[in-house]
Protein backbone atom coordinates (compact mmCIF):
# COMPACT_ATOMS: atom_id res chain seq x y z
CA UNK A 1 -14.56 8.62 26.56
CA UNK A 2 -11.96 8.15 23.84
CA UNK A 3 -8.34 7.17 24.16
CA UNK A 4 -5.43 8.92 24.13
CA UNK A 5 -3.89 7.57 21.34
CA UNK A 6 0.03 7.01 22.45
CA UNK A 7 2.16 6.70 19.70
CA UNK A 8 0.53 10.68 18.22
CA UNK A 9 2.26 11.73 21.45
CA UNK A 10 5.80 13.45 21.04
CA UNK A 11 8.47 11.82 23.35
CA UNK A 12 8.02 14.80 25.77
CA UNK A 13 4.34 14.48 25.49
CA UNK A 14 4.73 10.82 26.52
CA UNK A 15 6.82 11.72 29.32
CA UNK A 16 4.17 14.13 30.97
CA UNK A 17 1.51 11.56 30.37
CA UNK A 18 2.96 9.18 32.30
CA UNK A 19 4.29 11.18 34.89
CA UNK A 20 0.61 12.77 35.37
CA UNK A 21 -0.25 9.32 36.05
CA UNK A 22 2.53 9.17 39.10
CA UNK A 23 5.21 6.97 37.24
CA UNK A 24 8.83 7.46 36.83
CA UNK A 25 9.98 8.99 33.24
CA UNK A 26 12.01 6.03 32.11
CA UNK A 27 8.07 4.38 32.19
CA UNK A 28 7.41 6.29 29.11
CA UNK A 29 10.68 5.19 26.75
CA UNK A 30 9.46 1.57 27.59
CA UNK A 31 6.12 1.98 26.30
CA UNK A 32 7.82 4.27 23.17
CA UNK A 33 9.97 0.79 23.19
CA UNK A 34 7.31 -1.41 22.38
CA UNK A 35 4.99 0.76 20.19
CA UNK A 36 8.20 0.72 17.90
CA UNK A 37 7.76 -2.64 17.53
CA UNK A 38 4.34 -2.87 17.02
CA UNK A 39 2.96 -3.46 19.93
CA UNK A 40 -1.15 -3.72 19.62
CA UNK A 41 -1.81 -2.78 23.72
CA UNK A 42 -0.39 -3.03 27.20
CA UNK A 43 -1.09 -6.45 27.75
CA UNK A 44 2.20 -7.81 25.72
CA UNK A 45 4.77 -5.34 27.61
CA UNK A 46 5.56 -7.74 30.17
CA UNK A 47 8.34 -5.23 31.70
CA UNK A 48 5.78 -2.89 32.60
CA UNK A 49 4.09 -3.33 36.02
CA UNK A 50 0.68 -4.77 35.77
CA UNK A 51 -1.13 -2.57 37.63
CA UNK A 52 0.20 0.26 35.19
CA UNK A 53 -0.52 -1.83 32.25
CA UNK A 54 -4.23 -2.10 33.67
CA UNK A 55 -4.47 1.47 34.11
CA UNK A 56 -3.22 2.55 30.80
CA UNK A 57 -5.75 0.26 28.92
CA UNK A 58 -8.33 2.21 30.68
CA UNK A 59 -7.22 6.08 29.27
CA UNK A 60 -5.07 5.08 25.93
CA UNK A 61 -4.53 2.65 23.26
CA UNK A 62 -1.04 2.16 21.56
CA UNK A 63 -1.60 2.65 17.99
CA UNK A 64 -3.75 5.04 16.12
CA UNK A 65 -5.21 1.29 14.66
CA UNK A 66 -6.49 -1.28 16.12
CA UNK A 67 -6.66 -4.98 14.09
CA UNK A 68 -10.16 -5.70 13.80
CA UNK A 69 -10.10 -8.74 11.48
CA UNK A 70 -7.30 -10.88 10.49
CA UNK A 71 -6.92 -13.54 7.58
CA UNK A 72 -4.80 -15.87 6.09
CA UNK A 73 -4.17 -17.21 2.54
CA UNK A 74 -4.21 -20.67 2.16
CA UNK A 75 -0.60 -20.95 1.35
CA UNK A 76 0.07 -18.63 4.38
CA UNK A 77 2.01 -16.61 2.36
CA UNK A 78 -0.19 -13.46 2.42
CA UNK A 79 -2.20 -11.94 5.32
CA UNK A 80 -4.85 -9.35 5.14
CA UNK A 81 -5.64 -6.87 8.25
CA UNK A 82 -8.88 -4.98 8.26
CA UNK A 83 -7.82 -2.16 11.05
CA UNK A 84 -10.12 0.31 12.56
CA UNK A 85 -9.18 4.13 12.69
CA UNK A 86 -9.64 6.38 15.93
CA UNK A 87 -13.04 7.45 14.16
CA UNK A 88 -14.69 4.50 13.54
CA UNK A 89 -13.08 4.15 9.94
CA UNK A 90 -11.45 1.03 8.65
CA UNK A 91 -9.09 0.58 6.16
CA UNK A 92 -6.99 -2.53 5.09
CA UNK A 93 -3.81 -3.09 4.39
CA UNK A 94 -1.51 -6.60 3.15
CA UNK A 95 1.59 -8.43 4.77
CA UNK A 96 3.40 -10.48 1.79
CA UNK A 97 5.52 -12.84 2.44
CA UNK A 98 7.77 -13.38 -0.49
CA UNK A 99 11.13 -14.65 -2.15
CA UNK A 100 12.75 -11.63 -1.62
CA UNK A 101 11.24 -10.49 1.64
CA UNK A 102 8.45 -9.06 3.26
CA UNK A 103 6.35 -6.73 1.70
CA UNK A 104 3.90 -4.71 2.73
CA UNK A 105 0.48 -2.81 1.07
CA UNK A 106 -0.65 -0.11 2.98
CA UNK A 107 -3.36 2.13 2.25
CA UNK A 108 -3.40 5.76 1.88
CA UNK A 109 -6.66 7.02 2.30
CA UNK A 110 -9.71 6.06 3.58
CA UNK A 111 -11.93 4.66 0.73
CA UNK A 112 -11.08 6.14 -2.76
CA UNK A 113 -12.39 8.76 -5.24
CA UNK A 114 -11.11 7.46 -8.18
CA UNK A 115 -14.38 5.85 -8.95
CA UNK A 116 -12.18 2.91 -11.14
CA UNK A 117 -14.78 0.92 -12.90
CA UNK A 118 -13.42 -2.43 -12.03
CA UNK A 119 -11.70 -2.07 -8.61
CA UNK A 120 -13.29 -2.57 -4.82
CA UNK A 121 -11.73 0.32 -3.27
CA UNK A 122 -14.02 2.98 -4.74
CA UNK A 123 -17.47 1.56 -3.71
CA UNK A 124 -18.13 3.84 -0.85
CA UNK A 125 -16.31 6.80 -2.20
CA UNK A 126 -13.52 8.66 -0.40
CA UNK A 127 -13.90 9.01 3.70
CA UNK A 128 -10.97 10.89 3.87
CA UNK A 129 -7.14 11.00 4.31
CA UNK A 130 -4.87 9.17 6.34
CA UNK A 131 -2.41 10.55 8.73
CA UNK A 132 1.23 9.92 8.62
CA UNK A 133 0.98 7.95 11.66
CA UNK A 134 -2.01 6.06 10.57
CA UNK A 135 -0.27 4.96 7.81
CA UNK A 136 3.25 3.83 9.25
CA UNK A 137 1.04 2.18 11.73
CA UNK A 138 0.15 -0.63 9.24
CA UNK A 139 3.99 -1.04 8.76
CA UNK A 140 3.84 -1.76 12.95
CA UNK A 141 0.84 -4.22 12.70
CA UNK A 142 2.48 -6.23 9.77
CA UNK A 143 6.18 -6.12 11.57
CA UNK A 144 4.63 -7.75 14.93
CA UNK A 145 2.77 -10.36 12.82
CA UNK A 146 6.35 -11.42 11.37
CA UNK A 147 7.71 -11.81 15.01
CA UNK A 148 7.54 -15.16 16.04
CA UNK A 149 9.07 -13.55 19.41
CA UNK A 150 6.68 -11.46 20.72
CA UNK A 151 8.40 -10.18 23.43
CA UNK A 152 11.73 -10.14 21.89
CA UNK A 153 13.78 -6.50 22.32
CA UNK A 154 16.14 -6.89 19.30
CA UNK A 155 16.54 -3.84 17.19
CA UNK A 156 14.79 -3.76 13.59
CA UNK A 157 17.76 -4.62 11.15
CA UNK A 158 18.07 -2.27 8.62
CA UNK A 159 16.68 -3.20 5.10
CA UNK A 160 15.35 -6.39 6.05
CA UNK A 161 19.45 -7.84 6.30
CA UNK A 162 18.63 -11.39 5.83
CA UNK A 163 15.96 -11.46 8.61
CA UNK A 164 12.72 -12.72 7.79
CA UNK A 165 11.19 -11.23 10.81
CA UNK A 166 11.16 -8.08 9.19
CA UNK A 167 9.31 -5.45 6.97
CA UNK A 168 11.97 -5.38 3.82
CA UNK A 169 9.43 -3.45 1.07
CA UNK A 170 6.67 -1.24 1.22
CA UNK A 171 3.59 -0.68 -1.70
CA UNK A 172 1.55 2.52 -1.44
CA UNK A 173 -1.15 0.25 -3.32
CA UNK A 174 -3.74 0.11 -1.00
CA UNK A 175 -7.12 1.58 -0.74
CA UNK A 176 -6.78 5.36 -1.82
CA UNK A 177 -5.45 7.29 -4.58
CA UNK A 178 -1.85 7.72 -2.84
CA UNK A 179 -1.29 11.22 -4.31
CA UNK A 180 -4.44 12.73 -3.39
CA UNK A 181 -2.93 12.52 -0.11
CA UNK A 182 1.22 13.55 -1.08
CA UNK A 183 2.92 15.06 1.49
CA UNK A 184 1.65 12.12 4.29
CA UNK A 185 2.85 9.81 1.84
CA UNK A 186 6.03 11.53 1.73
CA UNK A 187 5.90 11.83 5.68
CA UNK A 188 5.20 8.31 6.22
CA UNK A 189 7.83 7.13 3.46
CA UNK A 190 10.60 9.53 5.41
CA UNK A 191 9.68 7.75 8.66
CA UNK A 192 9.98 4.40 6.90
CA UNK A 193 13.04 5.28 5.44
CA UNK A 194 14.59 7.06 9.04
CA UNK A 195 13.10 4.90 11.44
CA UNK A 196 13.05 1.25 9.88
CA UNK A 197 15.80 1.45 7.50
CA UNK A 198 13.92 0.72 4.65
CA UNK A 199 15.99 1.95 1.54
CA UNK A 200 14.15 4.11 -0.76
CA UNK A 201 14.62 1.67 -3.99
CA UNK A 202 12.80 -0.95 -1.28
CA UNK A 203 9.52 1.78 -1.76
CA UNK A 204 6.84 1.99 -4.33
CA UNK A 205 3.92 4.48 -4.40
CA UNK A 206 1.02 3.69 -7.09
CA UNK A 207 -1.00 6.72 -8.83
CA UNK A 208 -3.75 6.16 -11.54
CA UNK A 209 -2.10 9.76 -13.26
CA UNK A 210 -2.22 12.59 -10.72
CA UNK A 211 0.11 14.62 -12.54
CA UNK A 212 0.59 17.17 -10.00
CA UNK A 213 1.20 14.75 -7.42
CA UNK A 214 4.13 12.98 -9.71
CA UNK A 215 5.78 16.61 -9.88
CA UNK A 216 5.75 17.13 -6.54
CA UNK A 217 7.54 13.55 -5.95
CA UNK A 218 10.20 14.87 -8.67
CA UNK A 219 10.60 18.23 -6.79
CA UNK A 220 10.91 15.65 -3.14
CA UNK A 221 13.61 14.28 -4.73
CA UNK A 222 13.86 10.46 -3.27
CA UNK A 223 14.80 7.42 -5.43
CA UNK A 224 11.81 5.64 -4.90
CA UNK A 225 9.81 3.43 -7.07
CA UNK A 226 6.93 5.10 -9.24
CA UNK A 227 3.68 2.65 -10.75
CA UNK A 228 1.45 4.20 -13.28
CA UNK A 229 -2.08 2.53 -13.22
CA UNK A 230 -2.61 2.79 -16.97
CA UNK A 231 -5.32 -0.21 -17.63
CA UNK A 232 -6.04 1.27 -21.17
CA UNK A 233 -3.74 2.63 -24.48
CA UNK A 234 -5.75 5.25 -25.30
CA UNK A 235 -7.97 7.91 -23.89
CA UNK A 236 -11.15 6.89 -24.98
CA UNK A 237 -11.01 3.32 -23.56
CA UNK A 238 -9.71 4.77 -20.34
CA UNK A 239 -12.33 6.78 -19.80
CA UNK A 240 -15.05 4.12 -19.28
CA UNK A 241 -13.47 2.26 -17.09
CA UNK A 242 -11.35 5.44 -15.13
CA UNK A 243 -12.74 8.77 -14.22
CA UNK A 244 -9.40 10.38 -13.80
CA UNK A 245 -8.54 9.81 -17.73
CA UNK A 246 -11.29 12.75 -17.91
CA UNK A 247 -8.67 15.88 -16.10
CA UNK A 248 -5.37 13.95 -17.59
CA UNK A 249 -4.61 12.35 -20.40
CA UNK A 250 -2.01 9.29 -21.18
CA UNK A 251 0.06 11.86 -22.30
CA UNK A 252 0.55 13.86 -20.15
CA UNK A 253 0.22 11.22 -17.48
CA UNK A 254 2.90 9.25 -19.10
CA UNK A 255 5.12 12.60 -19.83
CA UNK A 256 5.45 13.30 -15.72
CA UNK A 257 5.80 9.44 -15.26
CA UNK A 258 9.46 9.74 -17.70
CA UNK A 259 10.45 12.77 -16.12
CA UNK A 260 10.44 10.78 -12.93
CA UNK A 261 12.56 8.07 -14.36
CA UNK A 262 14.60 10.00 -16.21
CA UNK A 263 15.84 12.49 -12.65
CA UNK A 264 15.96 9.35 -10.37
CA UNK A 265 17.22 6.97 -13.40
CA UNK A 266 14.48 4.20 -11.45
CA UNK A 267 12.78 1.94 -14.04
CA UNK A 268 8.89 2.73 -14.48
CA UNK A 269 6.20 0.37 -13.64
CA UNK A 270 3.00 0.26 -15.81
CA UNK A 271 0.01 -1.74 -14.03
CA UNK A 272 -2.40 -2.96 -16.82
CA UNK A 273 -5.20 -4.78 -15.58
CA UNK A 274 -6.92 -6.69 -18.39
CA UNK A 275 -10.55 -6.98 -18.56
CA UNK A 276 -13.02 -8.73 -20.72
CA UNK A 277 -16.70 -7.44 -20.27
CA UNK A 278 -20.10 -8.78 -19.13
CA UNK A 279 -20.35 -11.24 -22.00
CA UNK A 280 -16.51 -11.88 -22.31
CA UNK A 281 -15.59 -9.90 -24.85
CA UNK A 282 -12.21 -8.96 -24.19
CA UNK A 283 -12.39 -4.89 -23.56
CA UNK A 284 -8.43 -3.82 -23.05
CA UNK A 285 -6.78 -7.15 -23.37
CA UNK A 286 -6.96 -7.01 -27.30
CA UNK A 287 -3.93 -7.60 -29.66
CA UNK A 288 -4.96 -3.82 -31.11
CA UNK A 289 -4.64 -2.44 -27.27
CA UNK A 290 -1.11 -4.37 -27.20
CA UNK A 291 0.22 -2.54 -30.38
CA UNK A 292 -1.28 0.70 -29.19
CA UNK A 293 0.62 0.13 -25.58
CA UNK A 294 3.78 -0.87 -27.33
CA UNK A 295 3.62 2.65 -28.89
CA UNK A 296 3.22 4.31 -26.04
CA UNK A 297 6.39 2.17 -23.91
CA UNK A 298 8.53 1.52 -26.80
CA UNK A 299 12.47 2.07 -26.18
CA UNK A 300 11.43 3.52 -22.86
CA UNK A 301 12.81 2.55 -19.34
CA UNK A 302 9.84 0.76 -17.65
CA UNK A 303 8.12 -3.08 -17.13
CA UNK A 304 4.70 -3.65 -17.81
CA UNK A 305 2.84 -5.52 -14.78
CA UNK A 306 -0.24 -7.44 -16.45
CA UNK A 307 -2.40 -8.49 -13.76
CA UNK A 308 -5.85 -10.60 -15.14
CA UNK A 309 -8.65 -8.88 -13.34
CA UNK A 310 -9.18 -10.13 -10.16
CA UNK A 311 -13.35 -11.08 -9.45
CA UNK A 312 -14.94 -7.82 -7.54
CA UNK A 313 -18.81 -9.05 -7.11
CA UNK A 314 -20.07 -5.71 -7.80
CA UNK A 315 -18.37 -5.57 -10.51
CA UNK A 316 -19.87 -6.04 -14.31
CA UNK A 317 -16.15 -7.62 -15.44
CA UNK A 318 -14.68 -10.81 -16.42
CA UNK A 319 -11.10 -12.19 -16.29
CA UNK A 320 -9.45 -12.74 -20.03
CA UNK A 321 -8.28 -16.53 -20.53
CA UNK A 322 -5.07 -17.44 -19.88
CA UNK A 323 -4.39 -17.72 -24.05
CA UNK A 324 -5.84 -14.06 -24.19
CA UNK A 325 -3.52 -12.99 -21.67
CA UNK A 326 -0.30 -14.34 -22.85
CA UNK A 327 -0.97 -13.36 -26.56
CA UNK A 328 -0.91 -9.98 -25.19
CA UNK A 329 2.16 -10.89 -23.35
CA UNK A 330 3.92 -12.16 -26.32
CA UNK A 331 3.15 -8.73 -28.86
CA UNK A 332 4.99 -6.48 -25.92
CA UNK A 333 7.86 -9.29 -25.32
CA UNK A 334 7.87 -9.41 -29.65
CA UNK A 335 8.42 -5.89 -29.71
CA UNK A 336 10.83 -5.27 -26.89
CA UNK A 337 9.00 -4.41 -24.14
CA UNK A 338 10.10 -5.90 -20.68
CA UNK A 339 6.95 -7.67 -19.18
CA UNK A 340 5.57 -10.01 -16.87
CA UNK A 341 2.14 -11.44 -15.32
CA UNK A 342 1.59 -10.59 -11.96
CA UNK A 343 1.13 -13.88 -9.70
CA UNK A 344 -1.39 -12.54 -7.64
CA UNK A 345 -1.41 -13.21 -3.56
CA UNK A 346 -4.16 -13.23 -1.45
CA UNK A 347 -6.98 -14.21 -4.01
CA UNK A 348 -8.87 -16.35 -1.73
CA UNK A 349 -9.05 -13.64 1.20
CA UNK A 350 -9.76 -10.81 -1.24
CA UNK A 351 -6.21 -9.11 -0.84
CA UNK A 352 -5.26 -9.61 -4.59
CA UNK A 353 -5.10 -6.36 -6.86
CA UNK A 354 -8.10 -4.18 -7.14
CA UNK A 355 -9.93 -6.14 -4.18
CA UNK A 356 -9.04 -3.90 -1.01
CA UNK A 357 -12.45 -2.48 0.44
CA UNK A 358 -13.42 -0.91 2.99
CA UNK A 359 -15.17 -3.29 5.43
CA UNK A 360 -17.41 -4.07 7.93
């Protein structure tokens, strides 16, 4: 028999479910209480009776995901959850702990039709969407891993405030193509916003070039953050190593992806993995693909993230040396283009960039 999963239910729905089960009403804004904060069952709410707490286990679970695996980075900076869906399906998503809070990867969808040549995600192809709920849910799991008080009933402060028991920043870079799946993104990113104070500049959503789905985030009107996976200057190269450069081109990709910075006045991110091949060869990472990207960025409002391709085992890719990598570095910083290499997190528990997968 499956669960009634709680936290789908609508506070009146909550209400009747707990009355049906012969409690008073005020039973049911308690449990609301500690879903709220994350709570992963009905063991931890300690102000419920036990008997009811052993009675609800039996008929519902609090979250529409339930932690499955957890790990740790060695620096315990970064933690990776692999969380099982109502269905069976797992996704993953990434707690950061950083210098300027807490961040947070979730994932959209899951698995991923974007078939990327060099990224984990895709392996199994696309399961299917996410719900709203399913995705604010990973927001949940990673706030009650950051409270060292377990039981504690203090309110969520908005925007992270100085507390580093809270979520402060949110990525829409996890498995999934984030705007294949738009307007639950845009749910969950409302609830974020309403319900957990997180301020829309706090908010970045990550799209290989779904054109439509960057309109649509225009015509939403919220100041969020926008990423363009890019990964290649031109449209040949980015069509052996990314399906989707075969229904949109870098032009037009990169024409939505201004139009967005240009109503919110945000500043664009470009993600450009570089990629040597089989033999080591460097494939993207070239000084010719540097001068082609500085074309295509120059005088524009935007930061190029460089990332050095992270190891995916099934994967025919290698990672460009570190001289490779900052003599690319050094022809966008040479011809104004604001830049950086991204210091990946979670290498060593496969939560860096382009590692996410769906597993077992």
């Amino acid at each position: 028999m499956s669960k009634t999963i709680l936290f789908d239910l609508t506070a009146a729905e909550l209400e009747r479910f707990v009355t049906d089960m012969g409690q008073p009403r005020f039973r049911a804004k308690q449990i609301a209480e500690w879903m709220g904060r994350g709570a992963p069952d009905f063991s931890v709410m300690k102000n419920i009776p036990e008997k009811l707490r052993n009675d609800l286990d039996v008929v519902a679970q609090t979250l529409p995901v339930r932690v499955v695996r957890k790990l740790s980075s060695t620096d315990g900076q970064t933690v990776k959850f692999l969380l099982e869906l109502n269905d069976g399906e797992k996704i993953e998503c990434v707690l950061m702990r950083t210098s300027y809070g807490n961040s947070v990867c979730v994932s959209s969808q899951a698995g991923c039709a974007m078939g990327c040549k060099f990224c984990a995600s895709t392996l199994l192809g696309l399961k299917r969407n996410l719900t709203i709920n399913e995705i604010f849910s990973q927001i949940l799991v990673a706030q009650w891993e950051l409270r060292s008080d377990k039981l504690s009933d203090k309110p969520i402060r908005p925007n992270g405030d100085a507390n580093n028991d809270d979520v402060s920043h949110i990525v829409v870079m996890g498995t999934g193509e984030p705007l294949q799946n738009t307007e639950n993104v845009i749910g969950f990113i409302e609830r974020a916003n309403h319900d957990m104070g997180i301020g829309w500049r706090r908010i970045t959503v990550s799209t290989c070039g779904i054109v439509p789905g960057i309109d649509r985030l225009i015509e939403w009107g919220r100041p969020i953050n926008l990423a363009i996976s890019l990964h290649a200057p031109n449209d040949e190269l980015r069509k052996k190593i990314m399906p989707i450069a075969n229904k949109y081109s870098i032009a037009e990709i990169m024409d939505a992806a201004w139009r967005f910075t240009d109503t919110h006045n945000r500043q664009l991110m470009i993600e450009y993995i570089l990629l040597g091949d089989a033999d080591g060869n460097l494939l993207n990472a070239t000084p010719e693909c540097a001068n082609e990207l500085v074309e295509i960025v120059r005088g524009k409002n935007c930061m190029v993230n460089l990332i050095p391709w992270n190891a995916v085992a099934e994967r025919d890719f290698t990672s460009p040396s570190g001289n490779a990598v900052h003599r690319f570095q050094d022809i966008l910083i040479k011809n104004g283009v604001h830049t950086r290499i991204r210091r990946e997190r979670g290498t060593d528990i496969g939560s860096a960039c382009g590692q996410l997968r769906i597993s077992g």
